[in-house]
PDB file of N, CA and C in Angstrom:
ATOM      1  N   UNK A   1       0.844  -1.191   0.000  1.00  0.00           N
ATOM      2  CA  UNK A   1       0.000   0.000   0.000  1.00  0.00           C
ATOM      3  C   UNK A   1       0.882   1.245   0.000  1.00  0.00           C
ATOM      4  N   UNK A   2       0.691   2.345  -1.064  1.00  0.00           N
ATOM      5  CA  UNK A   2       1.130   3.651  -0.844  1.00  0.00           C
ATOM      6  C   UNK A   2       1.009   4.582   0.221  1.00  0.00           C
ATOM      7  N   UNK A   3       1.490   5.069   0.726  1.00  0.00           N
ATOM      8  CA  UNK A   3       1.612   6.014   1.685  1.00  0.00           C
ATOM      9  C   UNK A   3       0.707   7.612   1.055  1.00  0.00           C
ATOM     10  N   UNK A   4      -0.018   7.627   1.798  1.00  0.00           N
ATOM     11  CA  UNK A   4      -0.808   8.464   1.448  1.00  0.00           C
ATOM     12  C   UNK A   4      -0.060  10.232   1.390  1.00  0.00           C
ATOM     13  N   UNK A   5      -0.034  11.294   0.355  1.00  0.00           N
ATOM     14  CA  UNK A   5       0.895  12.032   0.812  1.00  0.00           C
ATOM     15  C   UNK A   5      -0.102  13.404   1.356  1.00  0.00           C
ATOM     16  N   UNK A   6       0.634  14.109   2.229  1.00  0.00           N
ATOM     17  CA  UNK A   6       0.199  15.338   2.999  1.00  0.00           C
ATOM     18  C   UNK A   6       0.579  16.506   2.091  1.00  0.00           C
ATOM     19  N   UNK A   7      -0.057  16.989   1.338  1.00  0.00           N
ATOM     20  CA  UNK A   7       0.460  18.324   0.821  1.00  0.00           C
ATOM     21  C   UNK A   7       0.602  20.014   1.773  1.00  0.00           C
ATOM     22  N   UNK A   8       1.557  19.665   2.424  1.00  0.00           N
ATOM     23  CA  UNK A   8       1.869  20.595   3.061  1.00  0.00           C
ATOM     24  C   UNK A   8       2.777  21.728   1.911  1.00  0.00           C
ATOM     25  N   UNK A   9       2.666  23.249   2.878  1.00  0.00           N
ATOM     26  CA  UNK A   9       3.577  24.256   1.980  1.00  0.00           C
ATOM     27  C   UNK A   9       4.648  23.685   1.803  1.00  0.00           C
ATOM     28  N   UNK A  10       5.525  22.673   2.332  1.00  0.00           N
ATOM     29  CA  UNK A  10       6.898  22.525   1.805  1.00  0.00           C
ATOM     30  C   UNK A  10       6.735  21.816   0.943  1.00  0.00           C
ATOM     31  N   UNK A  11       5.488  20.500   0.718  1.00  0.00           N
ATOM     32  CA  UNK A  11       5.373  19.786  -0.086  1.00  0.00           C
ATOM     33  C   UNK A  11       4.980  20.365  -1.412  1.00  0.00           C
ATOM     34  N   UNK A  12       4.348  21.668  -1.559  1.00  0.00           N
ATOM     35  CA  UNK A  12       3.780  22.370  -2.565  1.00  0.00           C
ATOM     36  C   UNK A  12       4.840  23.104  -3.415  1.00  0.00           C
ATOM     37  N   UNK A  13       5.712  23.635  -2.386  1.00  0.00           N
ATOM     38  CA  UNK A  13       6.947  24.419  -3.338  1.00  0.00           C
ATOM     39  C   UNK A  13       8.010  23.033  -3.829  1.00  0.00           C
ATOM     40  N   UNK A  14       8.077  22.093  -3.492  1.00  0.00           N
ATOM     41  CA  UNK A  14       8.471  21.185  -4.236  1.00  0.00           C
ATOM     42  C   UNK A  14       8.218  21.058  -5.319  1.00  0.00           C
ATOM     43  N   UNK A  15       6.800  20.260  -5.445  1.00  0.00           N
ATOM     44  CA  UNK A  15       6.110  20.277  -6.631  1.00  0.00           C
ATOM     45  C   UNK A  15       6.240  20.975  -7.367  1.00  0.00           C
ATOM     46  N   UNK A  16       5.949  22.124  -6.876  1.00  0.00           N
ATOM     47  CA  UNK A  16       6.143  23.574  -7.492  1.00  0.00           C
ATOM     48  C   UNK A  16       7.487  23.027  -8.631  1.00  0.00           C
ATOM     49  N   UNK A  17       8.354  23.549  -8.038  1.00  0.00           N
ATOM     50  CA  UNK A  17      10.045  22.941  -8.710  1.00  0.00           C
ATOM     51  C   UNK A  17       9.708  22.469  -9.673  1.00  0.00           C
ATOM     52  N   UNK A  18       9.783  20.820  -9.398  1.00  0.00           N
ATOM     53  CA  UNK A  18       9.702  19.789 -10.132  1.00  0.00           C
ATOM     54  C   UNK A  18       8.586  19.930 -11.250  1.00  0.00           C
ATOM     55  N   UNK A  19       7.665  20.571 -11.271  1.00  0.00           N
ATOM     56  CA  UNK A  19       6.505  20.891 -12.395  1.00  0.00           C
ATOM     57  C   UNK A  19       7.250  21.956 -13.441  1.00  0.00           C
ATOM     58  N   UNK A  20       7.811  22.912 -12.878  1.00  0.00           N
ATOM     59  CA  UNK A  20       8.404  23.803 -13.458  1.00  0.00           C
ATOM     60  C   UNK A  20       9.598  23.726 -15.163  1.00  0.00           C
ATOM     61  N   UNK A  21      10.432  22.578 -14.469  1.00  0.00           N
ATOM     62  CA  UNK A  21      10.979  21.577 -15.508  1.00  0.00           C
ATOM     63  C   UNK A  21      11.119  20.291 -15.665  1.00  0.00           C
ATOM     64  N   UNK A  22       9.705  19.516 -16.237  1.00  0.00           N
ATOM     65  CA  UNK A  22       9.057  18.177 -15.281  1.00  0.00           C
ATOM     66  C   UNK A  22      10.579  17.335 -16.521  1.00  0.00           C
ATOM     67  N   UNK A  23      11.072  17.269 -17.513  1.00  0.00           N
ATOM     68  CA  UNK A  23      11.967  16.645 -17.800  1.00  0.00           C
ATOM     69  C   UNK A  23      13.619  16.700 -17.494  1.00  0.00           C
ATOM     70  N   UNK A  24      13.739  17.929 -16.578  1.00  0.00           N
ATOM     71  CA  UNK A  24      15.029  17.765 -15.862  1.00  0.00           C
ATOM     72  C   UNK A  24      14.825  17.038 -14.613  1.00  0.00           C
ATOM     73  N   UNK A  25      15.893  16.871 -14.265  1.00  0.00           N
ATOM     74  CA  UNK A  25      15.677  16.102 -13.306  1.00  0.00           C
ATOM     75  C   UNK A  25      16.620  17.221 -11.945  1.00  0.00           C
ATOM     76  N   UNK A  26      16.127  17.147 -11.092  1.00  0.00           N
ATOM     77  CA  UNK A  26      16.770  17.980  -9.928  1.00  0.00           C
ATOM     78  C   UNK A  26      17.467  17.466  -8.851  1.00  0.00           C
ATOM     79  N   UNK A  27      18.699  17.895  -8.222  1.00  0.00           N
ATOM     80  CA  UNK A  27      19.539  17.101  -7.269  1.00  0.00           C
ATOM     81  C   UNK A  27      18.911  17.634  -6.101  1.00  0.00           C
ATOM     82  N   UNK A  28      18.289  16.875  -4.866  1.00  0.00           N
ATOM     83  CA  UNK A  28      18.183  17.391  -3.314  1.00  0.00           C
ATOM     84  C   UNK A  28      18.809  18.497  -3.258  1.00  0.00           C
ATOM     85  N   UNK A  29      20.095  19.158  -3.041  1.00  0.00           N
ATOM     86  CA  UNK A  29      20.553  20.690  -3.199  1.00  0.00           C
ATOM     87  C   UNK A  29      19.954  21.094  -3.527  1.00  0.00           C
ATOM     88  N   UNK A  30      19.337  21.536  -4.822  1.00  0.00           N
ATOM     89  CA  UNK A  30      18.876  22.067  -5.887  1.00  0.00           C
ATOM     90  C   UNK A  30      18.036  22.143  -5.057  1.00  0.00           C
ATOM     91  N   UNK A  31      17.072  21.503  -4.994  1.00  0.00           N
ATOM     92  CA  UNK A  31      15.474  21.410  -4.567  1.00  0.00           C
ATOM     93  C   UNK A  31      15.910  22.247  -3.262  1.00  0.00           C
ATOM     94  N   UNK A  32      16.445  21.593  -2.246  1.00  0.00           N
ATOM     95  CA  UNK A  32      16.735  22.722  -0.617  1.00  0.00           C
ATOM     96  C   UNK A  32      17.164  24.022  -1.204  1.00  0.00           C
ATOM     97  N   UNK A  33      18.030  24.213  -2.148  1.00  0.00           N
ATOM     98  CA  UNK A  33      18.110  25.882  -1.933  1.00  0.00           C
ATOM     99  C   UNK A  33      17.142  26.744  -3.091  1.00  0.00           C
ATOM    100  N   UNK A  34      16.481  25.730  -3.843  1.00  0.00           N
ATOM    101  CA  UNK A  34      15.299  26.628  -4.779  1.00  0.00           C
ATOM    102  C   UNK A  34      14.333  27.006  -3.865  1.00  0.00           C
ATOM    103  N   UNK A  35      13.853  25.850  -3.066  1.00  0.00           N
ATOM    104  CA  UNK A  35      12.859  25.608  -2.662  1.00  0.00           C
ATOM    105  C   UNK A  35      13.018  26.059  -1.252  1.00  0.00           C
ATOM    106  N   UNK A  36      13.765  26.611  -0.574  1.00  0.00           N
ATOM    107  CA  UNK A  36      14.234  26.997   0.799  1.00  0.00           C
ATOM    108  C   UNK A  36      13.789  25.889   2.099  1.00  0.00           C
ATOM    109  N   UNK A  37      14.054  24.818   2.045  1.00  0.00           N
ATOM    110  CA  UNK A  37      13.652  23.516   2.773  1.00  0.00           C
ATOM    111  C   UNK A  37      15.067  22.982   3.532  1.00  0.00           C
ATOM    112  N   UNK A  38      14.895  23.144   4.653  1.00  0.00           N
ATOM    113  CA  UNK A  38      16.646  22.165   5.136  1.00  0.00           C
ATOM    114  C   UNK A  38      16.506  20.839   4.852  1.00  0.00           C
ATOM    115  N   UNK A  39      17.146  20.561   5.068  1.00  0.00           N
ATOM    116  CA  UNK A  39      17.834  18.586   4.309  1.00  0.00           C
ATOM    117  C   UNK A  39      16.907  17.619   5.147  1.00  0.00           C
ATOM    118  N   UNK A  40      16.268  18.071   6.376  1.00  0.00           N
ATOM    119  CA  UNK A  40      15.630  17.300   7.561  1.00  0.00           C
ATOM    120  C   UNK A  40      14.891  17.213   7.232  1.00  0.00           C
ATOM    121  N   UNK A  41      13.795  18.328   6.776  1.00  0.00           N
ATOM    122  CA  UNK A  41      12.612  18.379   5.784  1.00  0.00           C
ATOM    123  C   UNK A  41      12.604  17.578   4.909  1.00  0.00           C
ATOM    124  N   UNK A  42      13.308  18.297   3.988  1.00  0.00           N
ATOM    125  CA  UNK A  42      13.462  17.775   2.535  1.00  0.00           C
ATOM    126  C   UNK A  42      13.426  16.337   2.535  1.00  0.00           C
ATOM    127  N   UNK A  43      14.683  15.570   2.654  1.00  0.00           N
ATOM    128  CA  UNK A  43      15.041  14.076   2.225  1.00  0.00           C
ATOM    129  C   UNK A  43      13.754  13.056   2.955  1.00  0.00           C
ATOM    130  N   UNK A  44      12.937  12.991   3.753  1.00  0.00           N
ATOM    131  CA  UNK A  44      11.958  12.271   4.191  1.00  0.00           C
ATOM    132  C   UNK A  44      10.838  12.531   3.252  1.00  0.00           C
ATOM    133  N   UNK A  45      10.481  13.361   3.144  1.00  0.00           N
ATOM    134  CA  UNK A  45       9.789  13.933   2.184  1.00  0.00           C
ATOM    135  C   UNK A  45       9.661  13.979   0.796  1.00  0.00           C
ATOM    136  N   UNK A  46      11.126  13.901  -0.024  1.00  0.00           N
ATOM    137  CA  UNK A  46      10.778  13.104  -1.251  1.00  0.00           C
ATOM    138  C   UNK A  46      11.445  11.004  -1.101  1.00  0.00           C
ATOM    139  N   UNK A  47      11.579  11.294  -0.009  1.00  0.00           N
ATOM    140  CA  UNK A  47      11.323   9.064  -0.037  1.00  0.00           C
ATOM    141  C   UNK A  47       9.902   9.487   0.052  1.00  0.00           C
ATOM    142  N   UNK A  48       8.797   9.659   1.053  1.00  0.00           N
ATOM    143  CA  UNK A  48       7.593   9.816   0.861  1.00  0.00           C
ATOM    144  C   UNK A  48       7.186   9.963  -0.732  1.00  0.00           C
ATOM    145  N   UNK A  49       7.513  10.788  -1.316  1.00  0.00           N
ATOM    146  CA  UNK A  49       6.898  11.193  -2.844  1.00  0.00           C
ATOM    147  C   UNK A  49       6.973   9.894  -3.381  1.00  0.00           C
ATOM    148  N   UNK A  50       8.657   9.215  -3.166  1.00  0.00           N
ATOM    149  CA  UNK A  50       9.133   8.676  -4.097  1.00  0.00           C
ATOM    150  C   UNK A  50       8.386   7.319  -3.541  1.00  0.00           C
ATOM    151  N   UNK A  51       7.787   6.787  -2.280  1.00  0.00           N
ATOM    152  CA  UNK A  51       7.302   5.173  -2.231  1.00  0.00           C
ATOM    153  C   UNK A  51       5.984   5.642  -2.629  1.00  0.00           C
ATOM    154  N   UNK A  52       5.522   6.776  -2.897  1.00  0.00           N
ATOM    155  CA  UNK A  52       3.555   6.963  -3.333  1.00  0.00           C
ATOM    156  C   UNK A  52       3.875   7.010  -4.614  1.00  0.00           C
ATOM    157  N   UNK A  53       5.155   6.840  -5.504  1.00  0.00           N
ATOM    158  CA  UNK A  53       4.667   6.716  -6.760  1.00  0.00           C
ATOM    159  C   UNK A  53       4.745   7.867  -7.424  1.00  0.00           C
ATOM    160  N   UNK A  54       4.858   9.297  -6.771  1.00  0.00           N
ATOM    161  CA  UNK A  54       5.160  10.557  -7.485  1.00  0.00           C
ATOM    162  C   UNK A  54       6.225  10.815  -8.323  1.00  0.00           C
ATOM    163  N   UNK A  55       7.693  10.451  -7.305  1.00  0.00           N
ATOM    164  CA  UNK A  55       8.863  10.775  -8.140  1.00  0.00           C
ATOM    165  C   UNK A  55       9.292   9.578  -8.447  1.00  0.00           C
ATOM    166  N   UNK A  56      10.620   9.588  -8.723  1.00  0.00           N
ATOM    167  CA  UNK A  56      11.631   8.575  -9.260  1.00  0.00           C
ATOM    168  C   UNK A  56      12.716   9.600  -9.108  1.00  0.00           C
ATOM    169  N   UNK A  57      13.627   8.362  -8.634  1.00  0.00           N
ATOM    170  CA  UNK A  57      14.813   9.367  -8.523  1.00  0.00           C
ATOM    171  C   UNK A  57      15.912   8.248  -9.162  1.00  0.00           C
ATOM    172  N   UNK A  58      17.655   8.895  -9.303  1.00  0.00           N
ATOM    173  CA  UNK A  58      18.725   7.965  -9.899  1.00  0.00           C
ATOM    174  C   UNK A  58      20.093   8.791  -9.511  1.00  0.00           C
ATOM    175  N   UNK A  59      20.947   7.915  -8.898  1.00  0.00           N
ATOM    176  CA  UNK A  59      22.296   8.642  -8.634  1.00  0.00           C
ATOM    177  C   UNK A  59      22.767   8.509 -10.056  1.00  0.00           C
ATOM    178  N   UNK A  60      23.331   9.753 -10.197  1.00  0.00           N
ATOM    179  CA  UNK A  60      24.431  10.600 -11.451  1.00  0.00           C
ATOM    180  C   UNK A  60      25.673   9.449 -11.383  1.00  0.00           C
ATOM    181  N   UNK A  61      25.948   9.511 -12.983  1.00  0.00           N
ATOM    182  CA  UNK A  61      26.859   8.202 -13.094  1.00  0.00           C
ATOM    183  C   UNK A  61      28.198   8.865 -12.688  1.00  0.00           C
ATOM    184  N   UNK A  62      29.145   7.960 -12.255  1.00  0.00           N
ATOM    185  CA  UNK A  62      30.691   8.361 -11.909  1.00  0.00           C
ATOM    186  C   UNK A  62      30.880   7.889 -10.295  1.00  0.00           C
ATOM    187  N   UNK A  63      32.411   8.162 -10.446  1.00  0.00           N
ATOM    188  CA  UNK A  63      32.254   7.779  -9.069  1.00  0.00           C
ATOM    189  C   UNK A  63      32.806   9.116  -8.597  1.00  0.00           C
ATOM    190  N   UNK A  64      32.870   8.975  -6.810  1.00  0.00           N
ATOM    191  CA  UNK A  64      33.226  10.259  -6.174  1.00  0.00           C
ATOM    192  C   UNK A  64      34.423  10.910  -6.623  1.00  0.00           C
ATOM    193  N   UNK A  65      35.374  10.244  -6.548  1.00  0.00           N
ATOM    194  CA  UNK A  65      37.009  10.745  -6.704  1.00  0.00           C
ATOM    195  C   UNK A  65      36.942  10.953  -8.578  1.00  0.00           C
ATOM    196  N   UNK A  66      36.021  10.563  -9.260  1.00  0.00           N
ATOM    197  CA  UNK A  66      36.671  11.073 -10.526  1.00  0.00           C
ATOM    198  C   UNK A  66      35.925  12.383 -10.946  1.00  0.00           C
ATOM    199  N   UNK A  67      34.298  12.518 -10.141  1.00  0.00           N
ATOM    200  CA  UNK A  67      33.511  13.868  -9.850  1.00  0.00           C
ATOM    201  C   UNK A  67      34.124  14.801  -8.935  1.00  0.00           C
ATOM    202  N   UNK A  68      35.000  14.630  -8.245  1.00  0.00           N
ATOM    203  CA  UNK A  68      35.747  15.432  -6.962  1.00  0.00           C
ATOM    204  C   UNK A  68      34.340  15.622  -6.214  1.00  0.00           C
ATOM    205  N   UNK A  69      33.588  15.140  -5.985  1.00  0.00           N
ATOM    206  CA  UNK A  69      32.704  15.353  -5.082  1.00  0.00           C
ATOM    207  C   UNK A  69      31.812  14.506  -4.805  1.00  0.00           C
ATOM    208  N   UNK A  70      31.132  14.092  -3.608  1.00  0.00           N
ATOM    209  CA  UNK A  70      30.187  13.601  -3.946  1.00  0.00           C
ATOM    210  C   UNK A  70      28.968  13.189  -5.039  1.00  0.00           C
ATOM    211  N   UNK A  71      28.502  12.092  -5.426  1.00  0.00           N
ATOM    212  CA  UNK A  71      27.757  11.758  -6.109  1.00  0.00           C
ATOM    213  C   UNK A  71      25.972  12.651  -5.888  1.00  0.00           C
ATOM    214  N   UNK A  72      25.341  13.017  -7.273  1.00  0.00           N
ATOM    215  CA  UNK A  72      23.996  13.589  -6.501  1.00  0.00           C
ATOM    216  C   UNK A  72      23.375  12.244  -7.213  1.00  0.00           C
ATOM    217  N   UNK A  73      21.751  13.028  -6.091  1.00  0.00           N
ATOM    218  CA  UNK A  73      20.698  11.946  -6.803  1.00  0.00           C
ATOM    219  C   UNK A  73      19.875  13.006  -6.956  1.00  0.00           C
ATOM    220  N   UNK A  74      19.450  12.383  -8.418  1.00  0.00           N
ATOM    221  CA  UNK A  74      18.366  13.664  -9.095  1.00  0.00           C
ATOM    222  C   UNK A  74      17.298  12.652  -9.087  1.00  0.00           C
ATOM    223  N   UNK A  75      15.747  13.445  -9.133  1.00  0.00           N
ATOM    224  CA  UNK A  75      14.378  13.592  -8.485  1.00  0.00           C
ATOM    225  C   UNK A  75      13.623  14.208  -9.975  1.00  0.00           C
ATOM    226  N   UNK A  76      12.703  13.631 -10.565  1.00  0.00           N
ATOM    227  CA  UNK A  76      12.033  13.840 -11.436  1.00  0.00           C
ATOM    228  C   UNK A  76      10.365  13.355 -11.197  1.00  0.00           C
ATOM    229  N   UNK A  77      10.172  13.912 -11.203  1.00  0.00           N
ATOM    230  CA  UNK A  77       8.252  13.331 -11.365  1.00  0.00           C
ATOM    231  C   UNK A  77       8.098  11.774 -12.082  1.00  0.00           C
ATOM    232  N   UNK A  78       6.876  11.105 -11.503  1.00  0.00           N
ATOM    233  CA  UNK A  78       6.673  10.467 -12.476  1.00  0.00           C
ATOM    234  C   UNK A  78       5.148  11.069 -13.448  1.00  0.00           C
ATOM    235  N   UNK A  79       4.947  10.190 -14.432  1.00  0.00           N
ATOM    236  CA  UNK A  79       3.564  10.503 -15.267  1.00  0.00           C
ATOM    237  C   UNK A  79       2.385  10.700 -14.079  1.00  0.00           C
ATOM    238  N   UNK A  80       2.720   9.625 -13.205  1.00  0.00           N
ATOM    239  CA  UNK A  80       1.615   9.887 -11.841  1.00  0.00           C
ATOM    240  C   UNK A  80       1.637  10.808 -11.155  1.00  0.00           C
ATOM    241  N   UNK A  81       2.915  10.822 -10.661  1.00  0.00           N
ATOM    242  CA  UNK A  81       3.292  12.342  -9.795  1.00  0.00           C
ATOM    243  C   UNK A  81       2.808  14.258 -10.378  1.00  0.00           C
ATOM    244  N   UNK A  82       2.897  14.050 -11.801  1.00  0.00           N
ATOM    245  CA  UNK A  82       2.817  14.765 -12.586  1.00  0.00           C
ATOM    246  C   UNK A  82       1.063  15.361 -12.591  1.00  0.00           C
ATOM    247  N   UNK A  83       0.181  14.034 -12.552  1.00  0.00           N
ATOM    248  CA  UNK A  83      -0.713  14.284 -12.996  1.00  0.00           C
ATOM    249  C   UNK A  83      -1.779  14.923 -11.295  1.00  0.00           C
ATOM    250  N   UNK A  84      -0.835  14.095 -10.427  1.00  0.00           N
ATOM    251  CA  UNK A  84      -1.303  13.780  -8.933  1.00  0.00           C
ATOM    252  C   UNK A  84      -1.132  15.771  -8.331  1.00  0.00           C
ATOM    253  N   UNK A  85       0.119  16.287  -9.118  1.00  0.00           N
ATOM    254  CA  UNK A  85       0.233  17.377  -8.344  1.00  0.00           C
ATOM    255  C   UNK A  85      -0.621  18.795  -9.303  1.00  0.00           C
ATOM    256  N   UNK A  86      -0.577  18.386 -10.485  1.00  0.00           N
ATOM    257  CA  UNK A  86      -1.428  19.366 -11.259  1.00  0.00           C
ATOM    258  C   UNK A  86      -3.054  19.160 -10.561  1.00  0.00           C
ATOM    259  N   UNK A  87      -3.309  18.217 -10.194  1.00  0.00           N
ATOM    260  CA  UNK A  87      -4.727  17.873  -9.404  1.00  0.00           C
ATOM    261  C   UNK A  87      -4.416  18.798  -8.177  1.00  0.00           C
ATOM    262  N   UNK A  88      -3.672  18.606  -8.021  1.00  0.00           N
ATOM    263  CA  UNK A  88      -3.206  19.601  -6.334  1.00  0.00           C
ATOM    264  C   UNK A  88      -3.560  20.697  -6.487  1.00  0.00           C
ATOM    265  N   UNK A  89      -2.940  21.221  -7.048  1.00  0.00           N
ATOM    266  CA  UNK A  89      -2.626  22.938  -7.263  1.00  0.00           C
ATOM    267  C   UNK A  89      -4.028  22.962  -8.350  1.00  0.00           C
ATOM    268  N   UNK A  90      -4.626  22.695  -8.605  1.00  0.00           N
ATOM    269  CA  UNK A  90      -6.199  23.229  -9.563  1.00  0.00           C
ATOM    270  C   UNK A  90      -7.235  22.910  -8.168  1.00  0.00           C
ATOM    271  N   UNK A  91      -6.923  22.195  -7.756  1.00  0.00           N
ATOM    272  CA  UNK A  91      -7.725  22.012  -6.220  1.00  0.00           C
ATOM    273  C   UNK A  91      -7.664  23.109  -5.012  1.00  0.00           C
ATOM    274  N   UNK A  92      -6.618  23.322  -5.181  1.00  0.00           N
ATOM    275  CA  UNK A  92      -5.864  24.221  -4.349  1.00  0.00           C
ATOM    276  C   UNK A  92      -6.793  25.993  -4.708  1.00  0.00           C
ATOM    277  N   UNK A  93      -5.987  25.754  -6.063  1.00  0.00           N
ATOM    278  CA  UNK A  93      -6.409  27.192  -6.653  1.00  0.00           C
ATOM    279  C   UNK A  93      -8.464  27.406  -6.711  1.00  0.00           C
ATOM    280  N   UNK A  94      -9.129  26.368  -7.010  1.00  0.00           N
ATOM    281  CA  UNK A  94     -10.406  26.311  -6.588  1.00  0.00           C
ATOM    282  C   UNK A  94     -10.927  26.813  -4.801  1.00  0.00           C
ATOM    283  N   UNK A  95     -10.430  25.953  -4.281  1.00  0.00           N
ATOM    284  CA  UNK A  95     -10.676  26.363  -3.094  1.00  0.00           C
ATOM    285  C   UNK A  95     -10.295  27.802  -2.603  1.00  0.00           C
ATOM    286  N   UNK A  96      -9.306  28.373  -2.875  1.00  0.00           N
ATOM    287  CA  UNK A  96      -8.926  29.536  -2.948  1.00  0.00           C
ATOM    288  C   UNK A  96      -9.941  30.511  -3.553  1.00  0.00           C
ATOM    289  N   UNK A  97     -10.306  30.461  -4.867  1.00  0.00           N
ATOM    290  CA  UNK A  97     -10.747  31.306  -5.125  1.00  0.00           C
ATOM    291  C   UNK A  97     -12.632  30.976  -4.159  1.00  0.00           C
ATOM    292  N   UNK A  98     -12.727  29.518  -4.213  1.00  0.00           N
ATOM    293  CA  UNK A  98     -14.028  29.470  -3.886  1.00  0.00           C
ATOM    294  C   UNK A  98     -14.011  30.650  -2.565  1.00  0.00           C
ATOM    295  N   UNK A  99     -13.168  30.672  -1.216  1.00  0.00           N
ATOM    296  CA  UNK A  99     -12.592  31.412  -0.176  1.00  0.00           C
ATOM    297  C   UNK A  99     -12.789  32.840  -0.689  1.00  0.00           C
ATOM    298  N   UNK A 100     -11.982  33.146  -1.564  1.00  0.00           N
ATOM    299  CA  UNK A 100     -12.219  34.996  -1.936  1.00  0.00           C
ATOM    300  C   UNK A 100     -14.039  34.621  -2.635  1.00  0.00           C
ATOM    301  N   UNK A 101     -14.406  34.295  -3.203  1.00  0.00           N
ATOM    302  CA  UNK A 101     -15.577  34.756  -3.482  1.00  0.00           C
ATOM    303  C   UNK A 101     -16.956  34.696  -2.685  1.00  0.00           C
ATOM    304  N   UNK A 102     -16.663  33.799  -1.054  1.00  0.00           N
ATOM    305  CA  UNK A 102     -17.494  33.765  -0.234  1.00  0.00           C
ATOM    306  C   UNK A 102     -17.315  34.641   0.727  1.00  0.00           C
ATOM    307  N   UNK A 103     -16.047  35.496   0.673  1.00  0.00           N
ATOM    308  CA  UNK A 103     -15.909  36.675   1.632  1.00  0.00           C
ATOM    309  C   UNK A 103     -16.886  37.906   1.447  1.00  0.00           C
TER     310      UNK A 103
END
């Protein structure tokens, strides 16, 4: 069974990201300093995405010493994730406006 996910604001500016250029793929860095999320946040949070089926992720080929640095792992949507968070944010944006127009 999938883990059901919580769309919280950190979870939204993620998405956010990742919708933005759904065929690049983004390294955790990337995502913490686009997305202003510390690493504590962040990394639980896309394993969450990633066991519901949203993302997919893949460590960058090479090894450490011939990258001089650590190896990343980049984070891409899947077709599900894709379709799961555009449902979000049109849900989102409904309720919102439903909110301003009952004021």
């Amino acid at each position: 069974m999938r883990p059901q996910i919580r769309l919280s604001g950190a979870t939204l500016k993620v998405l956010r990201l990742l919708l933005s250029q759904p065929a690049q793929g983004f390294s955790g860095a990337d995502i913490s300093r686009s997305a202003h999320i510390g690493s504590g946040t962040l990394y639980p949070m896309l394993t969450r995405l990633e066991l519901a089926g949203w993302l997919t992720s893949e460590w960058e080929n090479g090894a450490p010493r011939e990258l001089g640095r650590p190896r990343r792992r980049f984070y891409k949507l899947t077709n599900e994730g894709r379709s799961n968070a555009l449902a979000a944010f049109n849900e989102f944006r409904l309720a919102e406006g439903e909110l301003a127009w009952n004021s």
